[in-house]
Protein backbone atom coordinates (compact mmCIF):
# COMPACT_ATOMS: atom_id res chain seq x y z
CA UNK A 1 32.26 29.53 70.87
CA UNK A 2 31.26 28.30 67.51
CA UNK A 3 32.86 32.15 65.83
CA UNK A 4 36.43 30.84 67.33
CA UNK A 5 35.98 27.62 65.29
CA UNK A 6 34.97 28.80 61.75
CA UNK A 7 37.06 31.82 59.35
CA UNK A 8 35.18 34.65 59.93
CA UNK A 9 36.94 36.29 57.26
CA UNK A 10 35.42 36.98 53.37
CA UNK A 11 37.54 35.88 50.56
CA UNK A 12 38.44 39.32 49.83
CA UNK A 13 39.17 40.45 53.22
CA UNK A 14 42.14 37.49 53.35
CA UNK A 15 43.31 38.71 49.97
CA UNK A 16 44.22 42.67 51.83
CA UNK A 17 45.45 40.66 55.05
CA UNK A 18 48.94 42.12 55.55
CA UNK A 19 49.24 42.52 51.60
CA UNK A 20 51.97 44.40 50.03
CA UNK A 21 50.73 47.50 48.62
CA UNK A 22 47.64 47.05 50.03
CA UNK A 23 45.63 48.89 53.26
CA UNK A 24 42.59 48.00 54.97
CA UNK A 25 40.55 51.30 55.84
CA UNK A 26 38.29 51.02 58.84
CA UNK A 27 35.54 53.83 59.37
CA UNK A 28 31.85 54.18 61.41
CA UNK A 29 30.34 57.35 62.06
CA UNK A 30 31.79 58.20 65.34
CA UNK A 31 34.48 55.72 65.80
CA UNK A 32 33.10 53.62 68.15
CA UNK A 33 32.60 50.51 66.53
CA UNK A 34 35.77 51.29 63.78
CA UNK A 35 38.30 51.25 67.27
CA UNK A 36 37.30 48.21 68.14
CA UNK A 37 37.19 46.71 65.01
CA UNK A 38 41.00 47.15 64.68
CA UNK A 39 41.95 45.90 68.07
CA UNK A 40 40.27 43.04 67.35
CA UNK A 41 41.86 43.05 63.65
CA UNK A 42 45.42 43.85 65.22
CA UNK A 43 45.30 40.93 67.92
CA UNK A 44 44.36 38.70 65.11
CA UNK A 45 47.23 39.55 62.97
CA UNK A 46 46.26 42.40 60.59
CA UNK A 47 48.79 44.71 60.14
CA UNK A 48 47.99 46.85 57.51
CA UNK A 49 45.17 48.93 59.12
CA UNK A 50 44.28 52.21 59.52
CA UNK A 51 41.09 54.52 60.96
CA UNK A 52 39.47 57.28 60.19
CA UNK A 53 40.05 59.64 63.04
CA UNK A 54 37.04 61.21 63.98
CA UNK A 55 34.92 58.86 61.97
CA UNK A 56 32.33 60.17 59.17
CA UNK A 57 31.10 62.85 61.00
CA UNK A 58 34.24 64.52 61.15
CA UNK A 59 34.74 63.87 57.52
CA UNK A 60 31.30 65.63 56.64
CA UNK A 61 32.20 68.59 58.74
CA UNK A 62 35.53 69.15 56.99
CA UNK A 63 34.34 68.85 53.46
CA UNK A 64 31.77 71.67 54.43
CA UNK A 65 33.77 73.95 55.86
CA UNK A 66 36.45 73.70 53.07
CA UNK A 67 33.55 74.36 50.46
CA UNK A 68 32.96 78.24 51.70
């Protein structure tokens, strides 16, 4: 497959790579495409990541309900 042969990695995206002080935030909406984002992230040596558990959705509920 020609995306196993070429860095499919931005500039910036190497520079967070497993950085000291430094976290890599993954969110979608619902979390479907976010979870597999870091498996694939993890297997390819990320370590530094973290998800947004319940995805934007959640997020949006939360900040309205806090806002009564």
């Amino acid at each position: 497959m020609l995306s196993r042969t070429m860095n499919p990695y931005t500039k910036e995206i190497l520079e967070y790579k497993n950085a000291s002080g430094k976290i890599i935030l993954l969110y979608d909406e619902d979390e479907r495409i976010a979870s597999q984002a870091a498996t694939t992230l993890c297997e390819r040596g990320f370590e530094n990541l973290f998800m947004l558990s319940g995805g934007t959705c959640c997020r949006k509920c939360y900040v309205m309900s806090n806002n009564r």
